[in-house]
C-alpha atoms as a PDB file:
ATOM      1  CA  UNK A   1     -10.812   3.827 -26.885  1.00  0.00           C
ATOM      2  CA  UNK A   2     -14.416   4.971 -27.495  1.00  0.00           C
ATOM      3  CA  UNK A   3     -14.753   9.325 -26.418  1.00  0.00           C
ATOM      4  CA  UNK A   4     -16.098   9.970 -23.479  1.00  0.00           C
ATOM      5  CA  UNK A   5     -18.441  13.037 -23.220  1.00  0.00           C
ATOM      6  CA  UNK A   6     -18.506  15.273 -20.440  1.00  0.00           C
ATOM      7  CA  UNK A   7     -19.720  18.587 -19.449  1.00  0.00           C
ATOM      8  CA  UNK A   8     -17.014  21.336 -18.999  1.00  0.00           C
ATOM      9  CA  UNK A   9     -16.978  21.648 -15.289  1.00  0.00           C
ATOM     10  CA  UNK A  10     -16.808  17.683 -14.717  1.00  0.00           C
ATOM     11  CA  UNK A  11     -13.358  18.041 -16.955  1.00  0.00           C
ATOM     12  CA  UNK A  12     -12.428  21.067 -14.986  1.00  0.00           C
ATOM     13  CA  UNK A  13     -13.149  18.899 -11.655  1.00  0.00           C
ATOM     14  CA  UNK A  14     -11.437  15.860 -13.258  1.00  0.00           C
ATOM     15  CA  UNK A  15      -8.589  18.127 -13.921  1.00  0.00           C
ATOM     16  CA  UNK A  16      -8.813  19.687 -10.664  1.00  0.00           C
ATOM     17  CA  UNK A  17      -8.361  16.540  -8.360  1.00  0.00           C
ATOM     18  CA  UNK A  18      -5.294  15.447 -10.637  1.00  0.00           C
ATOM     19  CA  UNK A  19      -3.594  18.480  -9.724  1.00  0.00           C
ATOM     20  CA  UNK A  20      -4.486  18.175  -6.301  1.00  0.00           C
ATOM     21  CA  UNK A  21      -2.740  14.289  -6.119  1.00  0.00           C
ATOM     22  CA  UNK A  22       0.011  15.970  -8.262  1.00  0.00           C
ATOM     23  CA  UNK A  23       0.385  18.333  -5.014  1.00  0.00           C
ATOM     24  CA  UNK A  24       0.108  15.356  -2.491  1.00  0.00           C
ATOM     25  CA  UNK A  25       2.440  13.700  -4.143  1.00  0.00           C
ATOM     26  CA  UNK A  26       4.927  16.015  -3.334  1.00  0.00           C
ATOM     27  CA  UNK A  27       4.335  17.967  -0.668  1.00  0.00           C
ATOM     28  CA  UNK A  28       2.932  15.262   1.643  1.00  0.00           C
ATOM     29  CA  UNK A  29       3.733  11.333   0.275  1.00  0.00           C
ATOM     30  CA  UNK A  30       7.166  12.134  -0.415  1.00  0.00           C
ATOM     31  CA  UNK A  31       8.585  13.729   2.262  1.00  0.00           C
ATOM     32  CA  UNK A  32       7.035  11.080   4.625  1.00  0.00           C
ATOM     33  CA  UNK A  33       9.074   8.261   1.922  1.00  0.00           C
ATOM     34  CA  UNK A  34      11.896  10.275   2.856  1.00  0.00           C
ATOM     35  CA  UNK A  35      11.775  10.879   6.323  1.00  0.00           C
ATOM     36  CA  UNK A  36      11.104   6.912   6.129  1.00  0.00           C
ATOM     37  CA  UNK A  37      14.005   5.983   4.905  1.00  0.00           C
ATOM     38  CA  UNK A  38      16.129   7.591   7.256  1.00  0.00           C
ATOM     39  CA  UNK A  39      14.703   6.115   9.877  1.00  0.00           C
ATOM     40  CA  UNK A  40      16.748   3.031   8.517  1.00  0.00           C
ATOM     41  CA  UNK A  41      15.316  -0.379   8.001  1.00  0.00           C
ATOM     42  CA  UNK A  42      12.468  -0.103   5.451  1.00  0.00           C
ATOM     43  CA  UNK A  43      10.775  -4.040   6.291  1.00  0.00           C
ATOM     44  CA  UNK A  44      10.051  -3.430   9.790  1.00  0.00           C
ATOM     45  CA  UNK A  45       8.968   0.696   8.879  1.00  0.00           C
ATOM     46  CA  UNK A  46       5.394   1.087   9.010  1.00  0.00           C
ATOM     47  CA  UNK A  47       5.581   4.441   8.215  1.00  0.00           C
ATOM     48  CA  UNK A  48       7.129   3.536   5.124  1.00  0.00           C
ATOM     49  CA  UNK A  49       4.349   0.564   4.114  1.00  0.00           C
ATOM     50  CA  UNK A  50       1.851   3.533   4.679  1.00  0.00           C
ATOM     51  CA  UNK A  51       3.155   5.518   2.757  1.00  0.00           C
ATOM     52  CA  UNK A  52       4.348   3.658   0.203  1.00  0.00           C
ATOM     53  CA  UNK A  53       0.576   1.892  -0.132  1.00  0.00           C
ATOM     54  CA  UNK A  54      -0.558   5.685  -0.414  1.00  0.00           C
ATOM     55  CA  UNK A  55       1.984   6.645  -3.174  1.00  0.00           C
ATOM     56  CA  UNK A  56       0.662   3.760  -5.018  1.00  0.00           C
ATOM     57  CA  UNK A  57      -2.945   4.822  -4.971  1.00  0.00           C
ATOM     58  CA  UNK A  58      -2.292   8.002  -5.660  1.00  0.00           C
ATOM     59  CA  UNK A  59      -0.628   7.176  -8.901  1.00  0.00           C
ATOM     60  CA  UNK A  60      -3.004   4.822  -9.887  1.00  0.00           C
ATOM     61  CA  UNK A  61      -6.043   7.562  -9.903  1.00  0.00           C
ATOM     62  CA  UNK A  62      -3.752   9.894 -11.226  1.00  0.00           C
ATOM     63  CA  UNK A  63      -2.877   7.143 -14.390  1.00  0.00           C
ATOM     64  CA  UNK A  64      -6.669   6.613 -14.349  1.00  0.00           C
ATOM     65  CA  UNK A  65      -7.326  10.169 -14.358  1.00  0.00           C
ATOM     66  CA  UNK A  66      -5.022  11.071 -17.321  1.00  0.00           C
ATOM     67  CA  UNK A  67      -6.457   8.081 -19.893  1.00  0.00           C
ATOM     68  CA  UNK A  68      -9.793   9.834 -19.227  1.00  0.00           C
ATOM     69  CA  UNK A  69      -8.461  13.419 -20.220  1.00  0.00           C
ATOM     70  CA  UNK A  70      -7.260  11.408 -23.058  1.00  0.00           C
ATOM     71  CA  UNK A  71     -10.419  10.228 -24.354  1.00  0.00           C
ATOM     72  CA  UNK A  72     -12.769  13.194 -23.362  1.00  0.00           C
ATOM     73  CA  UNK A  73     -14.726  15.452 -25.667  1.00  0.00           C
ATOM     74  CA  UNK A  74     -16.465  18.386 -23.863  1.00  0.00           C
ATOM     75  CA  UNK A  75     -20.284  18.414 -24.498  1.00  0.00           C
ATOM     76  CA  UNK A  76     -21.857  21.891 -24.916  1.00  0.00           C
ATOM     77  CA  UNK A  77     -24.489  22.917 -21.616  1.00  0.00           C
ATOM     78  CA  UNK A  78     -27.539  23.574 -22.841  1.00  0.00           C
ATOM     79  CA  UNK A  79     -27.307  26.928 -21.255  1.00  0.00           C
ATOM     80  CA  UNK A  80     -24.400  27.573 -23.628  1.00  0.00           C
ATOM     81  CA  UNK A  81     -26.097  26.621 -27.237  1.00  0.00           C
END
């Protein structure tokens, strides 16, 4: 996978907003799974489907999130030559 360049504060915000679905994750998404799931049947839940649709996205741009921090080289700002 070709580098990707980017300036210092776009990998701090990069890094920022994967921490931030890190903290969804668990303290919102899954203690509404949870709370789901006792509620008893999951097919009819539409609490659950929500969710559960959520939790999905969530992962995904987190997944997408870490292969960029993979492939990332941090240019120098101008300012900082």
């Amino acid at each position: 996978m070709p580098k990707i360049q980017l300036t210092r504060k776009m990998l701090d915000e990069l890094t920022e907003e994967r921490d931030q679905l890190i903290k969804l994750q668990y303290d919102e998404i899954l203690p509404a799974l949870k709370a789901a799931r006792e509620k008893g049947d999951l097919s009819e839940s539409a609490e659950y489907s929500v969710a559960k649709k959520r939790q999905e996205e969530v992962i995904a741009r987190i997944s997408e999130i870490d292969g960029l921090l993979e492939s990332i080289t941090v240019k120098q700002d101008k300012e900082n030559n």
